[in-house]
PDB file of N, CA and C in Angstrom:
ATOM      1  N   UNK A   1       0.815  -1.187   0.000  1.00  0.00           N
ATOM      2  CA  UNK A   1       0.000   0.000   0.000  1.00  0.00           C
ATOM      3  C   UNK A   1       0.871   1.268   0.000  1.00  0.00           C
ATOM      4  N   UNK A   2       1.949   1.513   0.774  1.00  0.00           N
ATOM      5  CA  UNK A   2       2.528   2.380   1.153  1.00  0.00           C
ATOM      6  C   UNK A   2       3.346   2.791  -0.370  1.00  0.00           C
ATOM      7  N   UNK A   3       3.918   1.523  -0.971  1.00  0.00           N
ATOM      8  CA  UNK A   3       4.274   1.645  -2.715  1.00  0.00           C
ATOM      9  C   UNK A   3       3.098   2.430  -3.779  1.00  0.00           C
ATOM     10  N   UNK A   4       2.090   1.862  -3.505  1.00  0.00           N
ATOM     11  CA  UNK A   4       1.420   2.511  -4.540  1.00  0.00           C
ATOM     12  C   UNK A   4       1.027   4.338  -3.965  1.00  0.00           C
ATOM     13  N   UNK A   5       1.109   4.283  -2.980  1.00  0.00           N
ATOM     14  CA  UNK A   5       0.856   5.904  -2.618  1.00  0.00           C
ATOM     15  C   UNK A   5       2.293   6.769  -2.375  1.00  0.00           C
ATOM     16  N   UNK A   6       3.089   6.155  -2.525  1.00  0.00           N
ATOM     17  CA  UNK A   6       4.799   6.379  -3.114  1.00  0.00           C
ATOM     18  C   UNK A   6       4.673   7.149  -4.626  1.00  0.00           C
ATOM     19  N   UNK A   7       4.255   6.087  -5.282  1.00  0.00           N
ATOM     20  CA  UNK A   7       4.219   6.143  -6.829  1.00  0.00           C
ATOM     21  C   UNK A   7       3.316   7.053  -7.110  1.00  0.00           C
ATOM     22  N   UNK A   8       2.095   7.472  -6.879  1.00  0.00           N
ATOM     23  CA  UNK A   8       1.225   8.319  -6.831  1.00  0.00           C
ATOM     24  C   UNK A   8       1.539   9.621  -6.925  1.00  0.00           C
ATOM     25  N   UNK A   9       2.314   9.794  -5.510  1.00  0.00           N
ATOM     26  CA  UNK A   9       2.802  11.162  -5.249  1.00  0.00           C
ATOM     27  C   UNK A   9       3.927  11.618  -5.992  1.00  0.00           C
ATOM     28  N   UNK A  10       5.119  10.215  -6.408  1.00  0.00           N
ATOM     29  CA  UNK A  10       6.113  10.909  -6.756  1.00  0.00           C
ATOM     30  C   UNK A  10       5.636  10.625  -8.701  1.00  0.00           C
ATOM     31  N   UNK A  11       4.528  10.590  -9.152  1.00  0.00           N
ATOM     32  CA  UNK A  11       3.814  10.896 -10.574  1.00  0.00           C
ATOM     33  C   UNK A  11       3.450  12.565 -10.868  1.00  0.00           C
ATOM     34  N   UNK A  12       2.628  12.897  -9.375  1.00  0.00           N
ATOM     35  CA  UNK A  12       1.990  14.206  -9.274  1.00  0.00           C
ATOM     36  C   UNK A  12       3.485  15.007  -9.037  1.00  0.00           C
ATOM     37  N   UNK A  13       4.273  14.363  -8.779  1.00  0.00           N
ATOM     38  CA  UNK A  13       5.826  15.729  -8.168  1.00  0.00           C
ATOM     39  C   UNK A  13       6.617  15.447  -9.274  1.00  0.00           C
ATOM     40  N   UNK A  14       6.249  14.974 -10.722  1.00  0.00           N
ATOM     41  CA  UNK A  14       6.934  14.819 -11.960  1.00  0.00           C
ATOM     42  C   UNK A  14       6.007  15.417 -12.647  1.00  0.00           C
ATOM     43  N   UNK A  15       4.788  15.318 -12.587  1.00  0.00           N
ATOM     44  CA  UNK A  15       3.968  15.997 -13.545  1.00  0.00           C
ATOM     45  C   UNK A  15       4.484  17.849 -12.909  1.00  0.00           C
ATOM     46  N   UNK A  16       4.695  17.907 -11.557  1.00  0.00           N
ATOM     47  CA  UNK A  16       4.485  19.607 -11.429  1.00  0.00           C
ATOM     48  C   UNK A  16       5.948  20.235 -12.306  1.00  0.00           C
ATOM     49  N   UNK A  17       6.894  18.944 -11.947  1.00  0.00           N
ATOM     50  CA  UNK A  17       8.641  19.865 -12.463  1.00  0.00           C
ATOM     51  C   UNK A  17       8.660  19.665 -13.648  1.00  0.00           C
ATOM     52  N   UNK A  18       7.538  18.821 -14.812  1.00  0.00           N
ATOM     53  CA  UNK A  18       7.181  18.972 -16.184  1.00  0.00           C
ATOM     54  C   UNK A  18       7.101  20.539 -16.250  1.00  0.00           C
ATOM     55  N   UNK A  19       5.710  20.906 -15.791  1.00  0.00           N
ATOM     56  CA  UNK A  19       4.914  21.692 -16.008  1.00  0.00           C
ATOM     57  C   UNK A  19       6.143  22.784 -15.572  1.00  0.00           C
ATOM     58  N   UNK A  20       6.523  22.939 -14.834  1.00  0.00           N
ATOM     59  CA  UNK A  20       7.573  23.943 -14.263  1.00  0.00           C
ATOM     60  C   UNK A  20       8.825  24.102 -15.356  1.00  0.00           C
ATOM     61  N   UNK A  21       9.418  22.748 -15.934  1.00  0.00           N
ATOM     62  CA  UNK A  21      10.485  23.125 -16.769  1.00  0.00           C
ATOM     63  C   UNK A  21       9.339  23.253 -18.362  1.00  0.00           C
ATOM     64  N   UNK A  22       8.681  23.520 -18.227  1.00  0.00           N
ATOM     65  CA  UNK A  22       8.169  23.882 -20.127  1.00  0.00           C
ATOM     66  C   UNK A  22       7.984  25.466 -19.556  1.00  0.00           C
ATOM     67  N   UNK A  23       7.197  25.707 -18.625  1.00  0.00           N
ATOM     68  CA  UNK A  23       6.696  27.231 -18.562  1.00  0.00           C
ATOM     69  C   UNK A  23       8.399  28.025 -18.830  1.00  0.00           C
ATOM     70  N   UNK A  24       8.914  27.232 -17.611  1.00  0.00           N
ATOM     71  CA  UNK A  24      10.565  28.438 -17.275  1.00  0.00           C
ATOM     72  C   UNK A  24      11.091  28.347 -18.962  1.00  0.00           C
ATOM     73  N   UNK A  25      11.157  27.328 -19.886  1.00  0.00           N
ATOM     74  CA  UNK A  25      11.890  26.674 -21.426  1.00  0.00           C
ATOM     75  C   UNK A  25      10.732  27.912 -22.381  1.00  0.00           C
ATOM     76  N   UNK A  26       9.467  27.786 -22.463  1.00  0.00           N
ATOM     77  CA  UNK A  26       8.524  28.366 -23.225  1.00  0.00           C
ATOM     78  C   UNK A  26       7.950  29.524 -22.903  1.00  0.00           C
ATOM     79  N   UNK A  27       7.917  30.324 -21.336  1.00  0.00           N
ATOM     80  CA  UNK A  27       7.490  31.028 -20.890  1.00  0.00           C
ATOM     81  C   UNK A  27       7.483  32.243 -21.424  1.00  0.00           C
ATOM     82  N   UNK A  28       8.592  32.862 -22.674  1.00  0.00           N
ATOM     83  CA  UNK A  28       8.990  33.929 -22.859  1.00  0.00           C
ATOM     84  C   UNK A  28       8.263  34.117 -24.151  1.00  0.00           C
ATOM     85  N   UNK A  29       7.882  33.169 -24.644  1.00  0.00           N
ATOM     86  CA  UNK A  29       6.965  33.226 -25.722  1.00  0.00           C
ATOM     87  C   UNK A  29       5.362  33.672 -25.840  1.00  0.00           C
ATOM     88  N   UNK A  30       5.355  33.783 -24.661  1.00  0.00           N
ATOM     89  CA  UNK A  30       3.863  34.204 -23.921  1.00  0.00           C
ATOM     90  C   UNK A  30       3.762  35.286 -23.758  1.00  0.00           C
ATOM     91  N   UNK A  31       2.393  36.448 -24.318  1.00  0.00           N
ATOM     92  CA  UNK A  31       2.375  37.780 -24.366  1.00  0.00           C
ATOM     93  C   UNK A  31       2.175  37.614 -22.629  1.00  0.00           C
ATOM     94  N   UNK A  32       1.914  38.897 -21.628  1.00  0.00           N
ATOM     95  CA  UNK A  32       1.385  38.853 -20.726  1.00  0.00           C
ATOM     96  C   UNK A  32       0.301  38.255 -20.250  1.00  0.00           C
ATOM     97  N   UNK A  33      -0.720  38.771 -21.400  1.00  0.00           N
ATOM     98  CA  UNK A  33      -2.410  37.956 -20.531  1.00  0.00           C
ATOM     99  C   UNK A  33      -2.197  36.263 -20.844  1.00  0.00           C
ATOM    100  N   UNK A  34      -1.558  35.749 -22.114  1.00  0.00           N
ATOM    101  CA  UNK A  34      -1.294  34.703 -21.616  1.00  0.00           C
ATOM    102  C   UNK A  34      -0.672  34.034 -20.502  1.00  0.00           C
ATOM    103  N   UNK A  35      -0.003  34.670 -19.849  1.00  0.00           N
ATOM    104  CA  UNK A  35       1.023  34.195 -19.265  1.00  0.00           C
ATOM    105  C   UNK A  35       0.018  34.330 -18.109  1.00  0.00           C
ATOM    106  N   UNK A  36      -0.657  35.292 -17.883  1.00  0.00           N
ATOM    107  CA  UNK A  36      -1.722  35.804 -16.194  1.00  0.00           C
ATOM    108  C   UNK A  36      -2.515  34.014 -16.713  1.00  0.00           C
ATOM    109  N   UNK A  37      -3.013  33.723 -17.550  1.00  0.00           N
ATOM    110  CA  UNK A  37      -3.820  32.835 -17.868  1.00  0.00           C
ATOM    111  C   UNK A  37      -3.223  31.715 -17.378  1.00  0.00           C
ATOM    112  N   UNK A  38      -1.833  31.093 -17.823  1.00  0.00           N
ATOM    113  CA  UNK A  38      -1.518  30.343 -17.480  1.00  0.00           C
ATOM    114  C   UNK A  38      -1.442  29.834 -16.291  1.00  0.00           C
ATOM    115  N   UNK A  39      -0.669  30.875 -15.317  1.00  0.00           N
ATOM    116  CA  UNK A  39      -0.178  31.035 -13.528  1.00  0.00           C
ATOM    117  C   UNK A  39      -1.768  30.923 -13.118  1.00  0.00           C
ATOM    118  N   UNK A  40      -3.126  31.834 -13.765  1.00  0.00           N
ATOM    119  CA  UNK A  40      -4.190  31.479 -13.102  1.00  0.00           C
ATOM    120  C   UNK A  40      -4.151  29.745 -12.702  1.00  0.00           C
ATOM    121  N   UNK A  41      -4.257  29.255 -13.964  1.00  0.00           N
ATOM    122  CA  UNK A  41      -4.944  28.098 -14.555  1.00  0.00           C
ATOM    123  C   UNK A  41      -3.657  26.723 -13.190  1.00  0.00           C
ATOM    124  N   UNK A  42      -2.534  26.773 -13.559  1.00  0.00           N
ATOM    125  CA  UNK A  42      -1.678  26.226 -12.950  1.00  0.00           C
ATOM    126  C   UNK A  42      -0.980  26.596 -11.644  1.00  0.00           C
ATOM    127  N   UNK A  43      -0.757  28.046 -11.087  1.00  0.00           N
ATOM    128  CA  UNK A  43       0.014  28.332  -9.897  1.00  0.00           C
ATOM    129  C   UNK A  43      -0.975  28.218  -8.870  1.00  0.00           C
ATOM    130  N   UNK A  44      -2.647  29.238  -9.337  1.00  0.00           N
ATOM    131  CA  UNK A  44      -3.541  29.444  -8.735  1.00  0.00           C
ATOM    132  C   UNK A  44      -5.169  28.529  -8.386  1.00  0.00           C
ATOM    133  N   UNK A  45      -4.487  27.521  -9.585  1.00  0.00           N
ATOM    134  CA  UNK A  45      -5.801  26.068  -9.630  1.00  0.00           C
ATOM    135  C   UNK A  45      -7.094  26.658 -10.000  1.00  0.00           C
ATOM    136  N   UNK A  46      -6.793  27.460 -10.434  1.00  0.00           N
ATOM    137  CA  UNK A  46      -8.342  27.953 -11.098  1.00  0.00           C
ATOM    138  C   UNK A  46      -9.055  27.317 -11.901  1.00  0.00           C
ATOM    139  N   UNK A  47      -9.904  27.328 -12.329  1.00  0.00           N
ATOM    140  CA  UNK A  47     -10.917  26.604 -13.645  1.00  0.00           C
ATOM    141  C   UNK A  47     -10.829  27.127 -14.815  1.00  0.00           C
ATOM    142  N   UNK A  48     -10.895  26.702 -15.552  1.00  0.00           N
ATOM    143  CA  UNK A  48     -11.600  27.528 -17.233  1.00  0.00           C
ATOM    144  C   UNK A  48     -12.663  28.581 -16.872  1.00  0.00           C
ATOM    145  N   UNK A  49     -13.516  28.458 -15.977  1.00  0.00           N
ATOM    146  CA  UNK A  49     -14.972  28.848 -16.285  1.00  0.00           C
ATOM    147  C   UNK A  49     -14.379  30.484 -14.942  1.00  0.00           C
ATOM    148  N   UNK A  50     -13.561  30.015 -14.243  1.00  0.00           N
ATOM    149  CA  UNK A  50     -13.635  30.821 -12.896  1.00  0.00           C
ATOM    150  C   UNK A  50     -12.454  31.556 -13.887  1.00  0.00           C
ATOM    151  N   UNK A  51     -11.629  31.356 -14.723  1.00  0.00           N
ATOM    152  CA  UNK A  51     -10.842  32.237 -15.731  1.00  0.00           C
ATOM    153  C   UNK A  51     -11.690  33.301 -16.701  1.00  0.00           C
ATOM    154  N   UNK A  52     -12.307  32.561 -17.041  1.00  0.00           N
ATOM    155  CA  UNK A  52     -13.105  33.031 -18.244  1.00  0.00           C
ATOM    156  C   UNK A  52     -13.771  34.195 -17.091  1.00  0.00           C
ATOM    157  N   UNK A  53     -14.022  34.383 -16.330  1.00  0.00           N
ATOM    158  CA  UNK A  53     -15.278  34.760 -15.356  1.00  0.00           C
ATOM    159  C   UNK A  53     -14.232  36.359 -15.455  1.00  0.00           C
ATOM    160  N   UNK A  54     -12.972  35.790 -14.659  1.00  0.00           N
ATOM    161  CA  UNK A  54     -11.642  36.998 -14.202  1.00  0.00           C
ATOM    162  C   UNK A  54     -11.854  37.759 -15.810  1.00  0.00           C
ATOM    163  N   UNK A  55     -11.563  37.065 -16.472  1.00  0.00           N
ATOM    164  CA  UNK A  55     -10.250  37.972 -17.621  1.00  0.00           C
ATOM    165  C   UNK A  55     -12.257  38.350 -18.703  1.00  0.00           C
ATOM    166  N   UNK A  56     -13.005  38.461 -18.564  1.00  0.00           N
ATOM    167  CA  UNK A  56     -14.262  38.505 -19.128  1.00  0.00           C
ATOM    168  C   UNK A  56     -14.524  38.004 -20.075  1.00  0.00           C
ATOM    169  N   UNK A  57     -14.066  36.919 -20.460  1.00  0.00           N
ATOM    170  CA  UNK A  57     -14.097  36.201 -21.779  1.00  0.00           C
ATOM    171  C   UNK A  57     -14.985  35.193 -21.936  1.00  0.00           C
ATOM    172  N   UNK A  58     -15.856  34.785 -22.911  1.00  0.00           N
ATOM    173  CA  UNK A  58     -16.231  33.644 -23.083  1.00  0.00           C
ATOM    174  C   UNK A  58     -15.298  32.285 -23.481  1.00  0.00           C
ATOM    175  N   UNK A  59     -16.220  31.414 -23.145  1.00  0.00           N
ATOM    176  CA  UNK A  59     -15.737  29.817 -23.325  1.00  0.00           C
ATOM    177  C   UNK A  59     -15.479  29.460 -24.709  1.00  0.00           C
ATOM    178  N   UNK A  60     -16.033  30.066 -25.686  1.00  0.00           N
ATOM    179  CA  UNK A  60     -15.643  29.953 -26.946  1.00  0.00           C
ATOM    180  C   UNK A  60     -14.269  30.298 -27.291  1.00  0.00           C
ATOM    181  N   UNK A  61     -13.941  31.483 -26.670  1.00  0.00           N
ATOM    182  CA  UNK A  61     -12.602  32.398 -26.837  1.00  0.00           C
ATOM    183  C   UNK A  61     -11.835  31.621 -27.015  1.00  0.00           C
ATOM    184  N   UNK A  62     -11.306  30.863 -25.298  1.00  0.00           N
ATOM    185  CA  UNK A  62     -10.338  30.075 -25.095  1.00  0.00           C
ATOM    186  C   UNK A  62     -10.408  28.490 -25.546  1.00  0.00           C
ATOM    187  N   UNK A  63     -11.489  27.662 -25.973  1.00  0.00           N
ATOM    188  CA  UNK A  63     -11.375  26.689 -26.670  1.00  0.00           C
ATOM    189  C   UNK A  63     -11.345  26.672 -27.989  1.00  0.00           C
ATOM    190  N   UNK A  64     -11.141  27.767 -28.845  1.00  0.00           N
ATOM    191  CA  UNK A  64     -10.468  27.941 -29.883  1.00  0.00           C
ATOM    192  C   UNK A  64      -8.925  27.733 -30.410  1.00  0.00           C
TER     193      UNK A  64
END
């Protein structure tokens, strides 16, 4: 038991230093409001819908 909740955690602490080395590698390519979008979406755990809500945009916008 203690293995599989090992593996679990250390999946979720590879998925975050993914996500961490593409932003720091790609980050500069991002105008500003993308970039507020992103840190919402990933630093701040926000939603699509609770984004869309902030930045006044519809759901169409961003699934384009």
């Amino acid at each position: 038991m203690a293995y599989m909740i090992f593996k679990f955690v250390a999946g979720i602490m590879e998925r975050i230093v993914e996500q961490n080395l593409l932003y720091d590698f790609y980050g500069e390519l991002l105008n500003d409001h993308q970039k507020k979008i992103y840190e919402d979406a990933i630093y701040n755990d926000l939603s699509l819908s609770e984004i869309a809500d902030e930045y006044g945009i519809s759901r169409q916008e961003y699934m384009i």
